[in-house]
C-alpha atoms as a PDB file:
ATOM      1  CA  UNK A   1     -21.315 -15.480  -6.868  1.00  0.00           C
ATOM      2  CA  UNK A   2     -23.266 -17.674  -4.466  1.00  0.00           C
ATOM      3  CA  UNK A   3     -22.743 -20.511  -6.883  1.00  0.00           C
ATOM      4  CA  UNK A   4     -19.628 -20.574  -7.952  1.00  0.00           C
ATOM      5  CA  UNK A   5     -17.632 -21.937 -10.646  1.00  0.00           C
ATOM      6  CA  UNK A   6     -15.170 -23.852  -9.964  1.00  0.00           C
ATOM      7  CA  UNK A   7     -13.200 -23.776 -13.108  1.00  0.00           C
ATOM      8  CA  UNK A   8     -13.061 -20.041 -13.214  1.00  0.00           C
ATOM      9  CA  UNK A   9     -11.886 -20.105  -9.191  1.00  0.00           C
ATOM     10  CA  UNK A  10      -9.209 -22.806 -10.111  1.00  0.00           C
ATOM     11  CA  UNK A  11      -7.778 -20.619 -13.315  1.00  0.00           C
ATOM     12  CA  UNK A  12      -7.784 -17.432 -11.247  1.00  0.00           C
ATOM     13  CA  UNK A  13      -5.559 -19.324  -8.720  1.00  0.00           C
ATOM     14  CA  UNK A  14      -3.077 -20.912 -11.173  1.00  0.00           C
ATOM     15  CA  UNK A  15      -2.695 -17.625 -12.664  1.00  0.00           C
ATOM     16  CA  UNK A  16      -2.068 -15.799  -9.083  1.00  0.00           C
ATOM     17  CA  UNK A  17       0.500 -18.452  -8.120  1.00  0.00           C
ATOM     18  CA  UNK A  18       2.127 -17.568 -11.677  1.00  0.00           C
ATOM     19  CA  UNK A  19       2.023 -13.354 -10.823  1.00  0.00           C
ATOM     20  CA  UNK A  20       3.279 -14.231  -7.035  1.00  0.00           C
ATOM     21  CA  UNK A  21       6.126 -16.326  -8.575  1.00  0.00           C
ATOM     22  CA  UNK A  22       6.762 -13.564 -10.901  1.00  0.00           C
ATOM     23  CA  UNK A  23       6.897 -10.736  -8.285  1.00  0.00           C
ATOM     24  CA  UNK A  24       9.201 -12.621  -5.920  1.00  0.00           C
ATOM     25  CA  UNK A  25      11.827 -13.511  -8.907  1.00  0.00           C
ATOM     26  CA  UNK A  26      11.350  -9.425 -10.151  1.00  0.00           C
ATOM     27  CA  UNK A  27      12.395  -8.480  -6.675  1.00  0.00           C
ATOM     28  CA  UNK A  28      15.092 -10.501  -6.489  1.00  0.00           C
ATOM     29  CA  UNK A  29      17.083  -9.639  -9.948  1.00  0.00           C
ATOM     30  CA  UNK A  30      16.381  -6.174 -10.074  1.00  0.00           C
ATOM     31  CA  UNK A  31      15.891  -5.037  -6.473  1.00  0.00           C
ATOM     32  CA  UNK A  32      18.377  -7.313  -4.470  1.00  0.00           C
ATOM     33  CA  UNK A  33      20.624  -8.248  -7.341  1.00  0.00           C
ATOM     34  CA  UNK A  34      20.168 -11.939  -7.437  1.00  0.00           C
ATOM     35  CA  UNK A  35      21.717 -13.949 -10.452  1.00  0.00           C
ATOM     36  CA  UNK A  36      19.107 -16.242 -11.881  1.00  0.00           C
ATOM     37  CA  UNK A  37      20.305 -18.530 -14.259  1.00  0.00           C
ATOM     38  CA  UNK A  38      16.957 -18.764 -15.926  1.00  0.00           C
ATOM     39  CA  UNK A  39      15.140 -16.751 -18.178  1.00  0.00           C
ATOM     40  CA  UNK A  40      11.310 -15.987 -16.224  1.00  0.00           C
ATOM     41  CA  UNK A  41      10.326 -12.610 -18.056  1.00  0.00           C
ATOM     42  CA  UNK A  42       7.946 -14.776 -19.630  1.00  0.00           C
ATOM     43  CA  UNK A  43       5.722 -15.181 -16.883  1.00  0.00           C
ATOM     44  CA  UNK A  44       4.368 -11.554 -16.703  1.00  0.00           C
ATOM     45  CA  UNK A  45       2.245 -12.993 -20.179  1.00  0.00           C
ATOM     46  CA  UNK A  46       0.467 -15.246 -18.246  1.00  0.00           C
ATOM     47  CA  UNK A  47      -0.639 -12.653 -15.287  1.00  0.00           C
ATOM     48  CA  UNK A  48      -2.817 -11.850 -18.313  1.00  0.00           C
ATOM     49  CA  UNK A  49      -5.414 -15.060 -17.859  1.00  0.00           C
ATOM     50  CA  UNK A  50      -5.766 -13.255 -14.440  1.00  0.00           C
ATOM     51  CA  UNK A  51      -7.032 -10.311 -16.223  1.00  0.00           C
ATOM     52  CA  UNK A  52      -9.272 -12.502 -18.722  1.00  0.00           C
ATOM     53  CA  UNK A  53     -10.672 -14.420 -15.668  1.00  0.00           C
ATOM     54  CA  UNK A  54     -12.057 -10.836 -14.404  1.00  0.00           C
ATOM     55  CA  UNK A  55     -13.661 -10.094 -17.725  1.00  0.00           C
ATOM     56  CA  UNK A  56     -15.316 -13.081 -17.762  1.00  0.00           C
ATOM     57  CA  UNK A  57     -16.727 -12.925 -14.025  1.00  0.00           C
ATOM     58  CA  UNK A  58     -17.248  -9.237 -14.389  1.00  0.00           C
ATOM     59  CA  UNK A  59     -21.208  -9.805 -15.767  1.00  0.00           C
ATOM     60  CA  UNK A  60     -21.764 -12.083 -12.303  1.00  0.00           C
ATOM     61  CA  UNK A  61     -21.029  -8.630 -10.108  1.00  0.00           C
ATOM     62  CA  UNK A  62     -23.193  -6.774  -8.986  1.00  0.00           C
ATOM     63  CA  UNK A  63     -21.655  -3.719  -8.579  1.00  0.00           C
ATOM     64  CA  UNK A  64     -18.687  -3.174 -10.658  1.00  0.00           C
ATOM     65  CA  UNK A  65     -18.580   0.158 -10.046  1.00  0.00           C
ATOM     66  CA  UNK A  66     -18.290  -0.098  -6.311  1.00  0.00           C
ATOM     67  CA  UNK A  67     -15.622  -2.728  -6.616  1.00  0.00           C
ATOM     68  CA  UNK A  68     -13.462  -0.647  -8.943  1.00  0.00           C
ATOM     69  CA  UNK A  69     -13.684   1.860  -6.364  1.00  0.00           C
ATOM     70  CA  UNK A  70     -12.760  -0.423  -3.885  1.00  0.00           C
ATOM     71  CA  UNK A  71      -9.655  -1.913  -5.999  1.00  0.00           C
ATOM     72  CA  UNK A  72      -8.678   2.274  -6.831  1.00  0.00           C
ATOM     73  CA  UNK A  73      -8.297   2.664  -2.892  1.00  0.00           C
ATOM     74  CA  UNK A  74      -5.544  -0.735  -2.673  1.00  0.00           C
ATOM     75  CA  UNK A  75      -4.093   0.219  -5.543  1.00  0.00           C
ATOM     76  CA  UNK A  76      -3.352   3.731  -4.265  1.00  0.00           C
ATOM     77  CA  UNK A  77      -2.418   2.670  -1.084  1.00  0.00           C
ATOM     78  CA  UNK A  78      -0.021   0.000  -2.730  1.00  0.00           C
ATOM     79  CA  UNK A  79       1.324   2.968  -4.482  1.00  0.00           C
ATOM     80  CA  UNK A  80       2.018   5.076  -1.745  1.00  0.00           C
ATOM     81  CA  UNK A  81       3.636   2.055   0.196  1.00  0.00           C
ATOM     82  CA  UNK A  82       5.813   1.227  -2.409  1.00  0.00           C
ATOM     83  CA  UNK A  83       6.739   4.339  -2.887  1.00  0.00           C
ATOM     84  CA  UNK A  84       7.849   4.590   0.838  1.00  0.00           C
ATOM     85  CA  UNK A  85       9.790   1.766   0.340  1.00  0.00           C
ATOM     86  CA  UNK A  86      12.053   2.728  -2.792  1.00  0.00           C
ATOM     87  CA  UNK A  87      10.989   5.575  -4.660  1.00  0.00           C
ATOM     88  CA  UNK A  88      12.885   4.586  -8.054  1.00  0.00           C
ATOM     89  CA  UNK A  89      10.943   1.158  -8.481  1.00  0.00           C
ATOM     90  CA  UNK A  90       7.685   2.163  -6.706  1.00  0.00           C
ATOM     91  CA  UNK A  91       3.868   0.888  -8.410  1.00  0.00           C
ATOM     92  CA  UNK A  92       2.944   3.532 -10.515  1.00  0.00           C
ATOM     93  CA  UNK A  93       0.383   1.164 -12.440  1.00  0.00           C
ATOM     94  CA  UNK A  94       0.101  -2.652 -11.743  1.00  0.00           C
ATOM     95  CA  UNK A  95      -2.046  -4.914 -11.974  1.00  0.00           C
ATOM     96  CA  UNK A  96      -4.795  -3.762  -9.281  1.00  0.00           C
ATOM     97  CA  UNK A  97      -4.422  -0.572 -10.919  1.00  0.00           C
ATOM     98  CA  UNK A  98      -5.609  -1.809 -14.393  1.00  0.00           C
ATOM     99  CA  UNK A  99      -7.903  -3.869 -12.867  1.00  0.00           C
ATOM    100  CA  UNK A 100      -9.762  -0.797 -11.158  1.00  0.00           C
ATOM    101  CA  UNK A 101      -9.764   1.040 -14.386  1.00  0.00           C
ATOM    102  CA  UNK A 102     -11.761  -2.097 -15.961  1.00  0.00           C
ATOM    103  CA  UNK A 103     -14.176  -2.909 -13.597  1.00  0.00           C
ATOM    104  CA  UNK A 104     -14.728   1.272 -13.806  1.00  0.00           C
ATOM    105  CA  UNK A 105     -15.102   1.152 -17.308  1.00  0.00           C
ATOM    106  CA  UNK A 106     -17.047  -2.156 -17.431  1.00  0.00           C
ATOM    107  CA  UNK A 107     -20.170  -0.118 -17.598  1.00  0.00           C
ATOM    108  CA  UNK A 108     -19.350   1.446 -20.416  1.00  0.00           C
ATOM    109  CA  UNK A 109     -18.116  -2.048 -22.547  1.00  0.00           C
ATOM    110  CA  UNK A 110     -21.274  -3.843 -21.291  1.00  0.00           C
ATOM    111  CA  UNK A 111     -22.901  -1.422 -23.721  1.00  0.00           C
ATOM    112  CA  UNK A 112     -21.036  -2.664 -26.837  1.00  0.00           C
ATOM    113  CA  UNK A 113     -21.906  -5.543 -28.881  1.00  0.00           C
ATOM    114  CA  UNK A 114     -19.912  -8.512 -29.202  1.00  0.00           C
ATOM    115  CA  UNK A 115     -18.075  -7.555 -33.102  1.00  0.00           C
ATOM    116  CA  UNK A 116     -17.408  -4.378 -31.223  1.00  0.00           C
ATOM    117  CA  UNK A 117     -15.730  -5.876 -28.471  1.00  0.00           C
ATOM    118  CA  UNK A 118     -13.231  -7.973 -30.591  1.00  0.00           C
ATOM    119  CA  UNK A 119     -12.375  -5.317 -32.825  1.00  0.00           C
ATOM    120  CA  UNK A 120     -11.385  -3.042 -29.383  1.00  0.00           C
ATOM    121  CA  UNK A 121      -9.505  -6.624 -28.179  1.00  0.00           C
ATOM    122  CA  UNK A 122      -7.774  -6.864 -31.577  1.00  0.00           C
ATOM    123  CA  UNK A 123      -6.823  -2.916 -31.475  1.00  0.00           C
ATOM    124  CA  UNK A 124      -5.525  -2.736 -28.104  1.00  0.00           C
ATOM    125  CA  UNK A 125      -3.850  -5.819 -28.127  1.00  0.00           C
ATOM    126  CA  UNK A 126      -2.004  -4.696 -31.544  1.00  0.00           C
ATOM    127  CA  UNK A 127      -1.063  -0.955 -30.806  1.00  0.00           C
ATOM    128  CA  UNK A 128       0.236  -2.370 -26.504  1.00  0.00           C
ATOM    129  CA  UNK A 129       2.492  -4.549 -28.342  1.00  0.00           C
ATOM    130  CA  UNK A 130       3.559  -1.969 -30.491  1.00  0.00           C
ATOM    131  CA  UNK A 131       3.768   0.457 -27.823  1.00  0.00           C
ATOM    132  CA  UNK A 132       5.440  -1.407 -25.138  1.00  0.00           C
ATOM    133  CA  UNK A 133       8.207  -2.024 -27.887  1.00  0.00           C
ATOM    134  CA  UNK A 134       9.040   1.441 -28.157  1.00  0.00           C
ATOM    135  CA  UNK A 135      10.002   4.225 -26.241  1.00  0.00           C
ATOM    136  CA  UNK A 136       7.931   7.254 -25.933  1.00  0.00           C
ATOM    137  CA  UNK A 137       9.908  10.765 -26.276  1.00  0.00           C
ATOM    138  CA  UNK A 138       7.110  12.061 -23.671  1.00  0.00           C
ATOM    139  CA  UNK A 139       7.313  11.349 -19.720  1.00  0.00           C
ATOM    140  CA  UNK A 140       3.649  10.008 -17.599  1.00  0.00           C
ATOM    141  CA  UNK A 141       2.259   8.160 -20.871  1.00  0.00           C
ATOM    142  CA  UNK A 142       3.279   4.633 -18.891  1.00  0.00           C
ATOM    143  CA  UNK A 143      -0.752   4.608 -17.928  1.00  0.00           C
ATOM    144  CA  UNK A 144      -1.393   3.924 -21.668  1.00  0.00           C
ATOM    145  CA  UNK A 145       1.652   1.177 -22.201  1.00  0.00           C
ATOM    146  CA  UNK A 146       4.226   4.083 -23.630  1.00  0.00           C
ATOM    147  CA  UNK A 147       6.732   4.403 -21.319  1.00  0.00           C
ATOM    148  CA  UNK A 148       9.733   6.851 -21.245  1.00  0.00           C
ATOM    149  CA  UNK A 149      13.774   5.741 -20.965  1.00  0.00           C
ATOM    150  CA  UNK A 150      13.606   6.555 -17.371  1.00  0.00           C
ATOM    151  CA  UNK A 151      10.487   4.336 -16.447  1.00  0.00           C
ATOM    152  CA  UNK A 152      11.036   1.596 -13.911  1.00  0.00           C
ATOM    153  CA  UNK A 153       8.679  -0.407 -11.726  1.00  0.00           C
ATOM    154  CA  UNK A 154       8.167  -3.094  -9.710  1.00  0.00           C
ATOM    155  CA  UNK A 155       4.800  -4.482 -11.315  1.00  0.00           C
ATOM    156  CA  UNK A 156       3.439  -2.539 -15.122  1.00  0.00           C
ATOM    157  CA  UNK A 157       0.551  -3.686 -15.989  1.00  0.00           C
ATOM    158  CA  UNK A 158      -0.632  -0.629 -18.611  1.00  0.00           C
ATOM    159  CA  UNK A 159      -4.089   0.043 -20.258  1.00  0.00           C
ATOM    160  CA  UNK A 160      -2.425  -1.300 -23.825  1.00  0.00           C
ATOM    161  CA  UNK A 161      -2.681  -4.140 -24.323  1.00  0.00           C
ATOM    162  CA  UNK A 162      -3.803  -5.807 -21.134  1.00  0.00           C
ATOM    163  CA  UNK A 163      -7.563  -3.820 -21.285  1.00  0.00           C
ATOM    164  CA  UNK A 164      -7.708  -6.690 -23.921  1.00  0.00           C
ATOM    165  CA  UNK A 165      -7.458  -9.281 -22.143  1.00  0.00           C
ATOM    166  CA  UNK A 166     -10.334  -8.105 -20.005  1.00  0.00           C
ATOM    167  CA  UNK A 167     -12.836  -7.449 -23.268  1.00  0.00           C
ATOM    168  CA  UNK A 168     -12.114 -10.880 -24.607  1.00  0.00           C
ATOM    169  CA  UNK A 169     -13.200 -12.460 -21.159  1.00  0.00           C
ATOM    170  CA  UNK A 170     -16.631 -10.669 -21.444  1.00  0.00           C
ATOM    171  CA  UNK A 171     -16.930 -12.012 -25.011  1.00  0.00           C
ATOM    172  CA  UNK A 172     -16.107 -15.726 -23.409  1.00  0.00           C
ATOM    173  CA  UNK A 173     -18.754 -15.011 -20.514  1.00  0.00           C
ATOM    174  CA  UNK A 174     -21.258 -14.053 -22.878  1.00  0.00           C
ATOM    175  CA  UNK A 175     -20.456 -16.976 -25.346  1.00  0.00           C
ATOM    176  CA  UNK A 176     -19.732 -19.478 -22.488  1.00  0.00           C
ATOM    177  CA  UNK A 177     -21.077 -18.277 -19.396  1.00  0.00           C
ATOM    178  CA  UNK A 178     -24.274 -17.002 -20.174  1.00  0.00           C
ATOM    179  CA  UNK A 179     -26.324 -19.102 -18.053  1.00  0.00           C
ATOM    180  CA  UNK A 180     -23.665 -18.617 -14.828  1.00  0.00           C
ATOM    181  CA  UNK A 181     -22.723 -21.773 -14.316  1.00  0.00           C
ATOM    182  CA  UNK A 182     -20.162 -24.667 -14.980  1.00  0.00           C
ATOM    183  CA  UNK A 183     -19.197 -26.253 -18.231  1.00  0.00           C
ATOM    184  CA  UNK A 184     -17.928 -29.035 -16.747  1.00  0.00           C
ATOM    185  CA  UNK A 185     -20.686 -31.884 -15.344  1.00  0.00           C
ATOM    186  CA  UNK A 186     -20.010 -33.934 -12.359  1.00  0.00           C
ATOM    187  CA  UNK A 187     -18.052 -33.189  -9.161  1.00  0.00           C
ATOM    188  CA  UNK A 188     -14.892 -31.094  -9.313  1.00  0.00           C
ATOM    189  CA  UNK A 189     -11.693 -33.027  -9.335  1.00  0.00           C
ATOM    190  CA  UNK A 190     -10.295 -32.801  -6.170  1.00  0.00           C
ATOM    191  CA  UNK A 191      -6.353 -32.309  -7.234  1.00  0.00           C
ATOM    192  CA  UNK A 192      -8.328 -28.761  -8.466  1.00  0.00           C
ATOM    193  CA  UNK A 193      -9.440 -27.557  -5.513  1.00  0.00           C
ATOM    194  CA  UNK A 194      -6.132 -26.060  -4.053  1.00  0.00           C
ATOM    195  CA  UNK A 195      -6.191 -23.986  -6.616  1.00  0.00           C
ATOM    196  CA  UNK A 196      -9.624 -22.893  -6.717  1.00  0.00           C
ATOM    197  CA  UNK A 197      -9.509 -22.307  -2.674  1.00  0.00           C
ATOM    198  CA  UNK A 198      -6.679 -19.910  -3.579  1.00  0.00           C
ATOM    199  CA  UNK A 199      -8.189 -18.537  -6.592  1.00  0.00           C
ATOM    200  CA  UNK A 200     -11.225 -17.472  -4.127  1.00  0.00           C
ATOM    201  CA  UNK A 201      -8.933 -14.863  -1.904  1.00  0.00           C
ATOM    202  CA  UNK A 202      -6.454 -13.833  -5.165  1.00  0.00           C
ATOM    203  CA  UNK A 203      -6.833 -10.007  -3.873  1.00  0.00           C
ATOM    204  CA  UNK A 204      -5.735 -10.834  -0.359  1.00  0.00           C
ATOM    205  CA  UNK A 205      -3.132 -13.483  -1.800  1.00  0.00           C
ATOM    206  CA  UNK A 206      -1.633  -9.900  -4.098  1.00  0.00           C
ATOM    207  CA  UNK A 207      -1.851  -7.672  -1.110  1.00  0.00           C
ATOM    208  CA  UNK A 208      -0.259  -9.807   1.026  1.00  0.00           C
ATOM    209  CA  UNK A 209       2.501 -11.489  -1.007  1.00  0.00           C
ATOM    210  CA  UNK A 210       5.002  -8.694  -2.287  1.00  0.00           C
ATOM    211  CA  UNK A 211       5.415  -6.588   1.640  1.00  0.00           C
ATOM    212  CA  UNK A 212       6.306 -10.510   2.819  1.00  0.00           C
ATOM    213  CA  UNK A 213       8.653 -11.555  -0.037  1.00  0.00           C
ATOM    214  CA  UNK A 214      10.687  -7.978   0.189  1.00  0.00           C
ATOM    215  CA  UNK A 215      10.619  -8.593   4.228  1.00  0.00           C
ATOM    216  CA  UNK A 216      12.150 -12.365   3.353  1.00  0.00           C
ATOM    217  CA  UNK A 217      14.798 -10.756   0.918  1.00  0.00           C
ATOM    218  CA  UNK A 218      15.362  -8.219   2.610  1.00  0.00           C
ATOM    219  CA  UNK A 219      16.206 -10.204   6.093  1.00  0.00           C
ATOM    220  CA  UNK A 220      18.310 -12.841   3.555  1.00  0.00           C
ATOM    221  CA  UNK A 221      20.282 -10.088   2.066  1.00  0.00           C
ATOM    222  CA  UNK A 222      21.511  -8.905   5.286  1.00  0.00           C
ATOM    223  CA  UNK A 223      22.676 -12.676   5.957  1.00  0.00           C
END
């Protein structure tokens, strides 16, 4: 966006801090076997405004088409990297993953109306949670958000439920956004704009972030 808006910059880097501090405290209970006295599962709910934020900014691209193909290369290559790391707790599906699949398929939502698009939201949202509850008798249905006994990875972010949290951002860009521009009048504040500097370079922040947390863990664990 040549203008940009701020407030959408400074959510999208809250919510990246929130999916980096979630990766890093993943890798360290269930890869390196840390004890954390805390309970942090929580945090893999809010990784979900990042998703919204997309649906909302996804009627500013251009081309969401070539983006999504563009996020489907990283994501594969995360795969394959991941895999070639440890092959039990490798990306099958993460976040980049689900986020190619919607800018892919934001063609095909930008046709539907806005009653439509909430009923899909409400629908996805409902059968994910059911779904994610429950274990599926079937192996490779993990894509959809039913996942096998045997299923384990690093960072699951599955078409159901989080596709919803990218059709309710395009209904909040068309309710909100629809003239491209900031809700908020005046200058931003400036105790924002650490956040929104980050939130402009959240793919490089997620590419970057998990190979140099496992290379810190990995050179502590051998302390």
């Amino acid at each position: 966006m040549k203008n940009r808006i701020w407030e959408l910059d400074f959510v999208r880097g809250v919510a990246i801090t929130f999916v980096v501090i979630f990766h890093t405290l993943y890798d360290m209970q269930y890869i390196y076997r840390y004890h954390l006295p805390f309970s942090w599962q929580w945090l893999t709910h809010l990784a979900g405004i990042f998703i919204l934020i997309a649906g909302i900014c996804a009627p500013f691209s251009r081309s969401n088409i070539k983006k999504g193909l563009i996020l489907s290369g990283m994501a594969i290559a995360i795969t394959i990297g991941t895999y070639i790391y440890d092959k039990y707790f490798f990306i099958q599906f993460g976040i980049l993953h689900l986020l190619a699949f919607c800018m892919l398929t934001y063609p095909l939502f930008k046709r539907l109306s806005n009653l439509t698009l909430a009923i899909i939201s409400v629908v996805v949202m409902t059968v994910g949670m059911f779904l994610n509850n429950s274990v599926c008798p079937f192996p490779h249905l993990y894509i959809l958000g039913w996942a096998d006994a045997s299923y384990q990875s690093m960072d699951w972010f599955p078409i159901m439920p989080y596709v919803a949290y990218f059709t309710i951002g395009i209904l909040i860009s068309r309710c909100v956004y629809e003239r491209r521009e900031t809700i908020f009048k005046g200058k931003q504040p400036l105790i924002t704009k650490p956040f929104s500097f980050i939130g402009r370079y959240t793919l490089w922040v997620y590419l970057l972030q998990q190979p140099i947390t496992l290379a810190v863990l990995e050179l502590l664990s051998k302390k």
